[in-house]
Protein backbone atom coordinates (compact mmCIF):
# COMPACT_ATOMS: atom_id res chain seq x y z
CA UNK A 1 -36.87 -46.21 76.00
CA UNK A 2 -38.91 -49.57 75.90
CA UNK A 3 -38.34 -52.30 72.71
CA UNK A 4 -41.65 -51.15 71.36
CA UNK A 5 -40.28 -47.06 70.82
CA UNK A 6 -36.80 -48.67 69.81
CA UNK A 7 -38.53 -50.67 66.47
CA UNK A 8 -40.74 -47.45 66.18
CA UNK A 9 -37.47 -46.37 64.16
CA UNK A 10 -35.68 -49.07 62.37
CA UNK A 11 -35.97 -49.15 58.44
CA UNK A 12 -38.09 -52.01 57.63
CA UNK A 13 -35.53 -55.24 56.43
CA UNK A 14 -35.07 -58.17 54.89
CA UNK A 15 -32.44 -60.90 55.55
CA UNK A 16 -31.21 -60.72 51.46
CA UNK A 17 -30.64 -56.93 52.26
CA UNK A 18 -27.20 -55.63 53.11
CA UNK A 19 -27.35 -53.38 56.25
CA UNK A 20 -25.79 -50.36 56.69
CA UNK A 21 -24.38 -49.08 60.12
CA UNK A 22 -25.81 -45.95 61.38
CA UNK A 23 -23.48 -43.57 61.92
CA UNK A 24 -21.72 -43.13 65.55
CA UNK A 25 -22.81 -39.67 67.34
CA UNK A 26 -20.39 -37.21 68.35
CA UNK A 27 -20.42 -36.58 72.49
CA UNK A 28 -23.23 -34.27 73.26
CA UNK A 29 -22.95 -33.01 77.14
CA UNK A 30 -25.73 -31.70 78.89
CA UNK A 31 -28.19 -30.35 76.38
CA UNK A 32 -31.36 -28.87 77.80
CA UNK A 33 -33.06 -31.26 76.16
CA UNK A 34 -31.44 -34.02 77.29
CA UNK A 35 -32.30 -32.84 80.40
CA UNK A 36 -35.57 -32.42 80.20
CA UNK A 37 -36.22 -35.84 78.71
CA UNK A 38 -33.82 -38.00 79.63
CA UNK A 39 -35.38 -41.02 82.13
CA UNK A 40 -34.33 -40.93 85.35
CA UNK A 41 -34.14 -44.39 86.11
CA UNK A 42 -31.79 -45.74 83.13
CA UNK A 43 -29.71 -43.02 82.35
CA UNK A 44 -28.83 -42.94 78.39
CA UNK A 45 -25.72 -41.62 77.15
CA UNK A 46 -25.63 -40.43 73.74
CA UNK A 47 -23.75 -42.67 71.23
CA UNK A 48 -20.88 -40.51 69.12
CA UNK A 49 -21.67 -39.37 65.84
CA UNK A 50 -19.68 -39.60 62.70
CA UNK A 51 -20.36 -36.89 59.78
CA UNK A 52 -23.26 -38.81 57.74
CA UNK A 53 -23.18 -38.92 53.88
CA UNK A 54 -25.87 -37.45 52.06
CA UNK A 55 -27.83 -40.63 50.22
CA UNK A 56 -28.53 -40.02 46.50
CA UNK A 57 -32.73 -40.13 45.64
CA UNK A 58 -34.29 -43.04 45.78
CA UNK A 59 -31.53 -45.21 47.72
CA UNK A 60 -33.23 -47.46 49.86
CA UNK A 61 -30.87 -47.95 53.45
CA UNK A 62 -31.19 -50.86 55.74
CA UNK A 63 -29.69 -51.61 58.90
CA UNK A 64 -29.09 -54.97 60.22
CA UNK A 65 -31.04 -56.36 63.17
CA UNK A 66 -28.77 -56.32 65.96
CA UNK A 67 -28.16 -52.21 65.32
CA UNK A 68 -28.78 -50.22 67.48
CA UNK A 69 -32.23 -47.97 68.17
CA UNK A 70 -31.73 -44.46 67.08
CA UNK A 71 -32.46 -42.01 70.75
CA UNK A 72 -33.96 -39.08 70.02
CA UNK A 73 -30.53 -37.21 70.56
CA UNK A 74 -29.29 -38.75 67.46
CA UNK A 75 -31.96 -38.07 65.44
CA UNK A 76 -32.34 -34.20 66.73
CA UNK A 77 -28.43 -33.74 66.12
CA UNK A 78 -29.15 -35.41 62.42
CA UNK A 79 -31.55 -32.83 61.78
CA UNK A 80 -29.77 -30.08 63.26
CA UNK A 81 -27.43 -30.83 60.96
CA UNK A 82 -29.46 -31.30 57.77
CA UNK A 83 -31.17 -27.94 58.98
CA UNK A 84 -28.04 -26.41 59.00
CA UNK A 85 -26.67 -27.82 55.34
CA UNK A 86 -30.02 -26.50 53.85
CA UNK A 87 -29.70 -23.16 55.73
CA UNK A 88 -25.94 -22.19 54.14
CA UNK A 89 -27.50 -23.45 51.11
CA UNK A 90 -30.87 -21.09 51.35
CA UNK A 91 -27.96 -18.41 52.29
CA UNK A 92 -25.67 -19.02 49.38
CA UNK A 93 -28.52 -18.95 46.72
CA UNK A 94 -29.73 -15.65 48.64
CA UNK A 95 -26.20 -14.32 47.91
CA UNK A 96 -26.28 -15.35 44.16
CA UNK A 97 -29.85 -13.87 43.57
CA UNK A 98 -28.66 -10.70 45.34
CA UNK A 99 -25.46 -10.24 43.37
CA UNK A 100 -27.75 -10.75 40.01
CA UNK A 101 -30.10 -8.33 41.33
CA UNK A 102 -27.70 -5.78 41.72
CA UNK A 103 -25.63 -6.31 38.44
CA UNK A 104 -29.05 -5.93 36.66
CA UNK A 105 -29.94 -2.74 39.02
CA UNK A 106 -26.77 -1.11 37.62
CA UNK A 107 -27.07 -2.30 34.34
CA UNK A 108 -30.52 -0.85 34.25
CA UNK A 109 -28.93 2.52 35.94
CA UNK A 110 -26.23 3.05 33.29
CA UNK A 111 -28.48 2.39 30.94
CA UNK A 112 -30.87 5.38 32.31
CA UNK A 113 -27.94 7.62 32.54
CA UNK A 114 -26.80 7.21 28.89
CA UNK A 115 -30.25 7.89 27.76
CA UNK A 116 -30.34 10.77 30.55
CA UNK A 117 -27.08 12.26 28.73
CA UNK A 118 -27.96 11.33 24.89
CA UNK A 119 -30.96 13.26 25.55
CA UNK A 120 -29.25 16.49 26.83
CA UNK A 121 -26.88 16.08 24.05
CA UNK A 122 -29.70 15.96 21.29
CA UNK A 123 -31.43 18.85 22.99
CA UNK A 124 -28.33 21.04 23.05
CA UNK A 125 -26.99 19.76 19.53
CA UNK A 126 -30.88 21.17 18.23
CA UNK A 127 -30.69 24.35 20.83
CA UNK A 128 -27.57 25.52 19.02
CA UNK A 129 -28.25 24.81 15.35
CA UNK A 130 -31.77 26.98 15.45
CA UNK A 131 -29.74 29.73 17.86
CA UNK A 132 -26.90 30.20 15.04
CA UNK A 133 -29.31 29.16 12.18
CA UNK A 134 -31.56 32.50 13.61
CA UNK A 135 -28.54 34.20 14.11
CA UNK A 136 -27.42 34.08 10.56
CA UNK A 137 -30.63 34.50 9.40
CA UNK A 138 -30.22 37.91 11.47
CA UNK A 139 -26.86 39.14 10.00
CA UNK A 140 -28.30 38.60 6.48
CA UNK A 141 -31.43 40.49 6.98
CA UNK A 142 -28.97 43.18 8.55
CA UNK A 143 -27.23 42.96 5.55
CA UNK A 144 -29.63 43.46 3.10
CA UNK A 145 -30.61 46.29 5.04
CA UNK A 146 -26.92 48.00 4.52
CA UNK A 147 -27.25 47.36 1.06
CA UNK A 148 -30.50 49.09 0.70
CA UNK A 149 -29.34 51.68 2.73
CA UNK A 150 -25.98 52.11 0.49
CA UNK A 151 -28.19 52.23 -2.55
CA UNK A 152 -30.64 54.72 -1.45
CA UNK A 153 -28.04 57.08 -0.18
CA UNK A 154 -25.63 56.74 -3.10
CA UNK A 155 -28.80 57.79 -5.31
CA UNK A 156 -29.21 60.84 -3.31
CA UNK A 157 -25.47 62.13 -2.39
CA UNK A 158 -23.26 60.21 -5.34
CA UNK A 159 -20.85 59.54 -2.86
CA UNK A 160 -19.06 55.69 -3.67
CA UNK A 161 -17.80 53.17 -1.27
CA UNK A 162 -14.33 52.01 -1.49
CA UNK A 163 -16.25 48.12 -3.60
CA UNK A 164 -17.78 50.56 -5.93
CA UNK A 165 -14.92 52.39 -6.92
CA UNK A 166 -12.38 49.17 -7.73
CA UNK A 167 -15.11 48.51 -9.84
CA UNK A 168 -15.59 51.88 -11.81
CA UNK A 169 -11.74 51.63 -12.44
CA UNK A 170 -11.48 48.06 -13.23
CA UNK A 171 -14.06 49.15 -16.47
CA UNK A 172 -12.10 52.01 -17.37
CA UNK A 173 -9.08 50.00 -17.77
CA UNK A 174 -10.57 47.38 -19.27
CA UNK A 175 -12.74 49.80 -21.59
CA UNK A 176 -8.72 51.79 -22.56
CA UNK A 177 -7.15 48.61 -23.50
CA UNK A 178 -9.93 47.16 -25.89
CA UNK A 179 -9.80 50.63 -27.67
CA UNK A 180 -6.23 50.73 -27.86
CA UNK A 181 -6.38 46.69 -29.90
CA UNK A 182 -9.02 48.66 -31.80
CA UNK A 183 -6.58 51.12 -32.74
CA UNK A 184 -3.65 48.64 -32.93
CA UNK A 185 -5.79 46.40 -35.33
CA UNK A 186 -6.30 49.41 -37.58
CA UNK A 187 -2.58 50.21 -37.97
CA UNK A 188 -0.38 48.82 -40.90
CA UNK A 189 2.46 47.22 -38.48
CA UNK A 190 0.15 44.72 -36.63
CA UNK A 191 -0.37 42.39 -38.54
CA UNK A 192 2.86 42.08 -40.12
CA UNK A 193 4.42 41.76 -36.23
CA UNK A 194 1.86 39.08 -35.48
CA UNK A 195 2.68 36.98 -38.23
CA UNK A 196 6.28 37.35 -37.59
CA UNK A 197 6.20 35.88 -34.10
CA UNK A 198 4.20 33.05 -35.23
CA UNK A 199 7.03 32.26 -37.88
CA UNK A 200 9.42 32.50 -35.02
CA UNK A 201 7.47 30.08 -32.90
CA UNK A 202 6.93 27.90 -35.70
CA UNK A 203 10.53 27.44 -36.61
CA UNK A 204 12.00 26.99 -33.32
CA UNK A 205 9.18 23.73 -32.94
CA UNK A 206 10.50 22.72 -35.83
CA UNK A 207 14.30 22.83 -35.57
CA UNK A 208 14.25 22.10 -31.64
CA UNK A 209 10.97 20.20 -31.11
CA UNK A 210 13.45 17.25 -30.04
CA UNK A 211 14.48 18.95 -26.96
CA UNK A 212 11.39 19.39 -26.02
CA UNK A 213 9.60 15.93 -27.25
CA UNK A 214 12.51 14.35 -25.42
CA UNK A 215 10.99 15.46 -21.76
CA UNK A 216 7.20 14.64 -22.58
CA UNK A 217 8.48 10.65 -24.18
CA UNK A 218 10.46 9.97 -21.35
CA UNK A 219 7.28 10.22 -19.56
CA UNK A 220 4.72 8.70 -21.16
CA UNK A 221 6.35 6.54 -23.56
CA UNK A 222 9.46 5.03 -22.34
CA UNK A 223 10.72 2.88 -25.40
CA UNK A 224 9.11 1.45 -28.23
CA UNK A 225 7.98 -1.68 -27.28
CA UNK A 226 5.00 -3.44 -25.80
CA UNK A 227 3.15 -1.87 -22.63
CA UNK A 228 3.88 -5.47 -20.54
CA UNK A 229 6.12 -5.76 -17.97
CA UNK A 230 9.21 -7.56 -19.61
CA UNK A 231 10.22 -10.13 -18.00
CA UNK A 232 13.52 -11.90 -18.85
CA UNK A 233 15.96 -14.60 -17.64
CA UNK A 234 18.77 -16.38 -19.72
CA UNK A 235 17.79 -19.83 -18.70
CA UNK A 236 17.20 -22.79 -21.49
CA UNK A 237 13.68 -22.58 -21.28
CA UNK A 238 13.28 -18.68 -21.86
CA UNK A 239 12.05 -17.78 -24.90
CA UNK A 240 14.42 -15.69 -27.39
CA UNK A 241 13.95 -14.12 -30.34
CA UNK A 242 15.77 -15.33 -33.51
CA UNK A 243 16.91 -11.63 -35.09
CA UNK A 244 18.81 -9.75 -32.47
CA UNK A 245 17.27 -7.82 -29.93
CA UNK A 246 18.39 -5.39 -26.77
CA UNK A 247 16.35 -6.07 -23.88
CA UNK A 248 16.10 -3.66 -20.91
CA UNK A 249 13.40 -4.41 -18.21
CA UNK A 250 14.23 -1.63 -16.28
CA UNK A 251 13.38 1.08 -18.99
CA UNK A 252 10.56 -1.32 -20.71
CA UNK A 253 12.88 -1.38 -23.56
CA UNK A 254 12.92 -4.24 -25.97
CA UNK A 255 13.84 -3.39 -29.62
CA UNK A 256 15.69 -5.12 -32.78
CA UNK A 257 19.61 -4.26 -33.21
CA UNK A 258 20.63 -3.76 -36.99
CA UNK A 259 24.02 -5.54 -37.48
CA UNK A 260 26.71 -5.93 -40.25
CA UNK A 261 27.40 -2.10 -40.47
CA UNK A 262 30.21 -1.17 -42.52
CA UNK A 263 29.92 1.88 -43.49
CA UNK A 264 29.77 4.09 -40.49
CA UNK A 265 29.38 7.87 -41.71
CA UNK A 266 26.47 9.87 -40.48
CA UNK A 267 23.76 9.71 -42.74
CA UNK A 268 24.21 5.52 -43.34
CA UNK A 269 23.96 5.27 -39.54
CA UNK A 270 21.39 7.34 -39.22
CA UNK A 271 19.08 5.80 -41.86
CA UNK A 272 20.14 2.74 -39.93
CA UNK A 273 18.77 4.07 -36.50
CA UNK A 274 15.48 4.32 -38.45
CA UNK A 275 15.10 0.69 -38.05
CA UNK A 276 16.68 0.32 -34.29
CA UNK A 277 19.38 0.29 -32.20
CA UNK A 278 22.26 -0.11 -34.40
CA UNK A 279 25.59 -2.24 -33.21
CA UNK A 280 28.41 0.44 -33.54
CA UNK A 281 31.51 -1.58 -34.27
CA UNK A 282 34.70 1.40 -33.32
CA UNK A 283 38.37 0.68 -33.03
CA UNK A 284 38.65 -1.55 -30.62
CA UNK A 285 35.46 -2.14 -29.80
CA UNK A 286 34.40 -4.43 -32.61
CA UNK A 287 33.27 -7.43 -30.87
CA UNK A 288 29.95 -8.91 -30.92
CA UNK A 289 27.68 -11.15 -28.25
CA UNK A 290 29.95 -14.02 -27.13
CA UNK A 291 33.06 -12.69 -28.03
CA UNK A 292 35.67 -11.01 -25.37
CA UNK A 293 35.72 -7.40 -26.53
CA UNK A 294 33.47 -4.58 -26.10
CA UNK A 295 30.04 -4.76 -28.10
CA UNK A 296 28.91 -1.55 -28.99
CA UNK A 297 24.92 -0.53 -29.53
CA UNK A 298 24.07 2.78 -30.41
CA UNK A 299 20.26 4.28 -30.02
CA UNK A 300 18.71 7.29 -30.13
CA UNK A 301 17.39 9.41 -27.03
CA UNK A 302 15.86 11.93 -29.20
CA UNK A 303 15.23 12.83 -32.76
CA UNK A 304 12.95 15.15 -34.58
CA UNK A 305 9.38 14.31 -34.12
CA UNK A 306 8.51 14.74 -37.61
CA UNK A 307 11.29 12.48 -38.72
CA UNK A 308 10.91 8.91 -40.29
CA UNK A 309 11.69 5.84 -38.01
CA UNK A 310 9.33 3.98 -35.08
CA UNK A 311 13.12 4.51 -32.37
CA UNK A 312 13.65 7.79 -31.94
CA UNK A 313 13.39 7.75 -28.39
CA UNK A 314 14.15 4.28 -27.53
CA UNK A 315 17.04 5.26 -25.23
CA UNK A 316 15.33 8.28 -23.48
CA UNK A 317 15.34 6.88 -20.12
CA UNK A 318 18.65 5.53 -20.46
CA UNK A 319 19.92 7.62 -17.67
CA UNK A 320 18.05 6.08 -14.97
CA UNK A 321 20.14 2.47 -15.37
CA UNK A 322 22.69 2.25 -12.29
CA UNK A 323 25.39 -0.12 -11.44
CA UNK A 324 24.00 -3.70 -10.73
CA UNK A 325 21.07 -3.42 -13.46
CA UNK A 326 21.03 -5.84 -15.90
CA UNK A 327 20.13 -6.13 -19.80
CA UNK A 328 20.47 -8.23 -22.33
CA UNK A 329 20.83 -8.95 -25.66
CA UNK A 330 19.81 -11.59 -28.36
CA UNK A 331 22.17 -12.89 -30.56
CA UNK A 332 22.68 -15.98 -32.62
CA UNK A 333 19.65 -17.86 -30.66
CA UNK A 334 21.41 -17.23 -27.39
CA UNK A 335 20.46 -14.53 -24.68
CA UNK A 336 23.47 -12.92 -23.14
CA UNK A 337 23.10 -11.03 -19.68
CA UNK A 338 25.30 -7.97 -18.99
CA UNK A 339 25.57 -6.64 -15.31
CA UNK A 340 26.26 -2.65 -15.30
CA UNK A 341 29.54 -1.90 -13.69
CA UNK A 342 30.05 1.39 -15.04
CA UNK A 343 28.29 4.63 -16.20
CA UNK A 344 30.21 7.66 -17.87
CA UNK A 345 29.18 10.70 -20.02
CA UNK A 346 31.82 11.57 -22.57
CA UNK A 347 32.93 14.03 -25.52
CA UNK A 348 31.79 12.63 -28.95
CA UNK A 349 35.32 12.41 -30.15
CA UNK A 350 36.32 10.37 -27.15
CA UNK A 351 36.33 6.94 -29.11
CA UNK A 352 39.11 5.48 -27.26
CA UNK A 353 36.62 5.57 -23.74
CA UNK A 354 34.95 1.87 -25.41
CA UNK A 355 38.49 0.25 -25.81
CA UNK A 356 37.95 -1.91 -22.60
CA UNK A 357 40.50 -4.63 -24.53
CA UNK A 358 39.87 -8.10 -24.56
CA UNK A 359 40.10 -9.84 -21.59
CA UNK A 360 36.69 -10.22 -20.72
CA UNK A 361 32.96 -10.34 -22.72
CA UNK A 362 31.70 -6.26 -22.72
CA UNK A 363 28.38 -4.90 -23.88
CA UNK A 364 28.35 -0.90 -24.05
CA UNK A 365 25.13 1.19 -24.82
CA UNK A 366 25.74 4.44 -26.14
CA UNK A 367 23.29 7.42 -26.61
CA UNK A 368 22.87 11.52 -26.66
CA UNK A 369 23.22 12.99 -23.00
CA UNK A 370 21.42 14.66 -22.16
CA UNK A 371 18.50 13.74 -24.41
CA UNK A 372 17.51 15.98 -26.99
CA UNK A 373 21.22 17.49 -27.40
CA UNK A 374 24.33 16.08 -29.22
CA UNK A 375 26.66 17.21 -26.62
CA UNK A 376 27.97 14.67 -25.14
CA UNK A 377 27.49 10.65 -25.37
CA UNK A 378 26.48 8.66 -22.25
CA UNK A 379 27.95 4.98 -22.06
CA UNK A 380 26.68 2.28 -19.93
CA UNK A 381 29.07 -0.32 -19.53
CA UNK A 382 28.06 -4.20 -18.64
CA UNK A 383 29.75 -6.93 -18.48
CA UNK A 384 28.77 -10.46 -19.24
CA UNK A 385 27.62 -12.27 -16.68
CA UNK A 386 25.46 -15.29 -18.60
CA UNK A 387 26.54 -17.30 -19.95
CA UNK A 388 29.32 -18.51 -18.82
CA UNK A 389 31.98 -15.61 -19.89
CA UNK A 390 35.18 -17.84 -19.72
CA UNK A 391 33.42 -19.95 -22.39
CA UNK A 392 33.55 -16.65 -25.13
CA UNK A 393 35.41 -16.61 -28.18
CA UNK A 394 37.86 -14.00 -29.16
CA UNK A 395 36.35 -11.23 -31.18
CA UNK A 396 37.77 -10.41 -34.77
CA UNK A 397 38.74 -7.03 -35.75
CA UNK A 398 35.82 -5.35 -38.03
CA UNK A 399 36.77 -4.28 -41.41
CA UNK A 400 35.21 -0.49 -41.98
CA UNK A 401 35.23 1.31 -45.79
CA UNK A 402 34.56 4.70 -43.72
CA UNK A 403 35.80 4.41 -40.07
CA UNK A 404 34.18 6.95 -37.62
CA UNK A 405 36.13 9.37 -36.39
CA UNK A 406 33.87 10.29 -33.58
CA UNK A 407 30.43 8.86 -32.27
CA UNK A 408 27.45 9.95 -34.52
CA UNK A 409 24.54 11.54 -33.11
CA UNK A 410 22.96 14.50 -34.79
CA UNK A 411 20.11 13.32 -36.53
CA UNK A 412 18.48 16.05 -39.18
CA UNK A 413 15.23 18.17 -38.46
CA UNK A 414 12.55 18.93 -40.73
CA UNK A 415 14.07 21.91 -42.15
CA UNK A 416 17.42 20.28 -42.62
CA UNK A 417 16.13 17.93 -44.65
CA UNK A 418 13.44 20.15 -46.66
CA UNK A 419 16.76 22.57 -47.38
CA UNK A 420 19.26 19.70 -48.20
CA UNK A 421 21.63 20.82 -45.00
């Protein structure tokens, strides 16, 4: 190669321009080419080549004067090489466009066979609704036949199918009894028996309607007292209620508590339970909130519905308290919290049962048990628990003109009083 094909391919330079080397060629041995066009004279030896860098867009490259002349080796290996970068490349995007064809190919063939299935469903879905549709269609045409054919040959034998016979009876009997009320109408006794049953009926609502009243309040109306959730604590910033009251959040019971009883026969206390829950001062049981000693409240759980008095079933649902519920009661502009710890059901003459002494600070709620009867008294027992119980006073024994001798209970029914009983 003469100077003249050597500048044929140098980069054009300047002498402000930094060169660049070209890069070394890797041994090449014996090439076909080579041997075709190498010159026979000066023998040229290809020059090593190191991997080239691929040159961003518009980069210009220079290379310095004394570098030397690219041979023809060089520049075929350079493009071999570039060919080869830009093949793998052609191959990978081949690859990618492939791969997105077929994704889309079965895309497209799922989507076929759901439209493929969906469409035998719909036709089978509409095959079988006309086939049973016609097929009931059938049986009632059938049906109506039989019928016809029932009527027409029961007008011309008078012979009846098993349908038509439970019917024929069915009149008979009915047709028997609404002669024999005719009848019964029409004889002296009838009337005489119906209007003694409806005395009967009307005197046992009267004289036992509690019983009964006592099962339907302690459902729908569970104390006397406002329809809110009550909701209670015995802190300093809780409201409380300057006449007494007996609070019970778990029965929605919250009520005034007539004190200063002292005469405790039946009829005073019961004109007292008129007005509330009634504190029940007993021998040794006289104390009152804050005072170590039992305090006593008395309610009813039942009374007769036509009887005076807004409380008559404020301690229906007394039964459902349990060990660890709390109430409380209002007294003297302080609330005091009891915490069940007992729950008994006694004998009305069983007065000594609320001695507890007078240790500790007691509250004890006493009603009928079960509601509606005067059996037998149910006690729940609480003791004080706020505020502080070591802080209570002693209690003072109660002075009574007529001392009860057992726990009161039976309040009067309408006939009772009408009669003076």
């Amino acid at each position: 190669m003469n100077e003249q094909d050597s500048e044929e391919y140098l980069i054009p330079r300047s002498s402000s321009q930094k060169v660049i080397q070209p890069p070394e060629a890797t041994p090449v041995v014996n090439y076909p080419y080579d041997r075709t066009h190498q010159p026979t004279s000066h023998p040229v030896q290809p020059a090593p080549i190191k991997p080239t860098k691929l040159m961003k867009d518009n980069q210009t490259v220079t290379y310095s004067a004394d570098a030397e002349p690219m041979t023809n080796t060089t520049r075929l290996q350079n493009h071999i090489y570039h060919d080869a970068q830009l093949a793998a490349d052609q191959i990978l995007s081949a690859e990618r466009r492939q791969a997105q064809e077929k994704q889309k190919e079965k895309q497209a063939q799922d989507l076929a066979r759901q439209r493929y299935h969906q469409a035998w469903q719909n036709y089978y879905q509409k095959y079988y609704e006309n086939y049973y549709i016609a097929a009931l269609q059938e049986q009632q045409a059938r049906f109506a036949k039989q019928q016809a054919a029932v009527a027409d040959s029961r007008q011309n034998d008078g012979v009846l199918d098993q349908s038509e016979v439970q019917h024929e009876l069915k009149s008979e009997v009915l047709e028997k009894v609404k002669e024999t009320a005719e009848q019964a109408k029409r004889h002296w006794w009838f009337w005489p028996a119906i209007s003694a049953v409806v005395v009967a009926l009307v005197f046992f609502f009267l004289q036992y309607n509690s019983v009964v009243m006592a099962g339907v309040v302690s459902f729908i109306s569970p104390g006397d007292s406002s329809t809110q959730t009550i909701i209670v604590g015995s802190g300093s910033n809780q409201p409380i209620s300057t006449s007494p009251h007996v609070i019970i959040p778990k029965i929605n019971v919250n009520a005034p508590v007539v004190y200063g009883l002292t005469d405790l026969s039946e009829n005073n206390v019961q004109v007292a339970l008129r007005n509330g829950p009634v504190h029940y001062p007993l021998a040794g049981a006289t104390a009152t909130p804050g005072q170590k000693g039992n305090t006593v409240i008395l309610g009813h759980s039942s009374a007769d519905v036509f009887a005076p008095g807004d409380y008559k079933f404020i301690f229906v649902q007394l039964n459902r308290l349990a060990q660890g519920d709390l109430f409380y009661l209002d007294y003297g502009k302080t609330r005091y919290a009891y915490k069940v710890v007992d729950i008994k059901s006694i004998y009305p003459n069983q007065i000594d049962q609320v001695n507890l002494g007078s240790s500790k600070a007691y509250a004890t709620l006493i009603t009928c048990d079960p509601p509606g009867s005067i059996a037998k008294r149910l006690l729940v027992i609480g003791e004080q628990v706020s505020p502080d119980p070591n802080r209570t006073g002693e209690s003072q024994e109660a002075t009574s003109n007529k001392p009860a001798k057992q726990i009161v209970g039976k309040p009067k029914t309408l006939l009772e009083s009408i009669f003076g009983k």
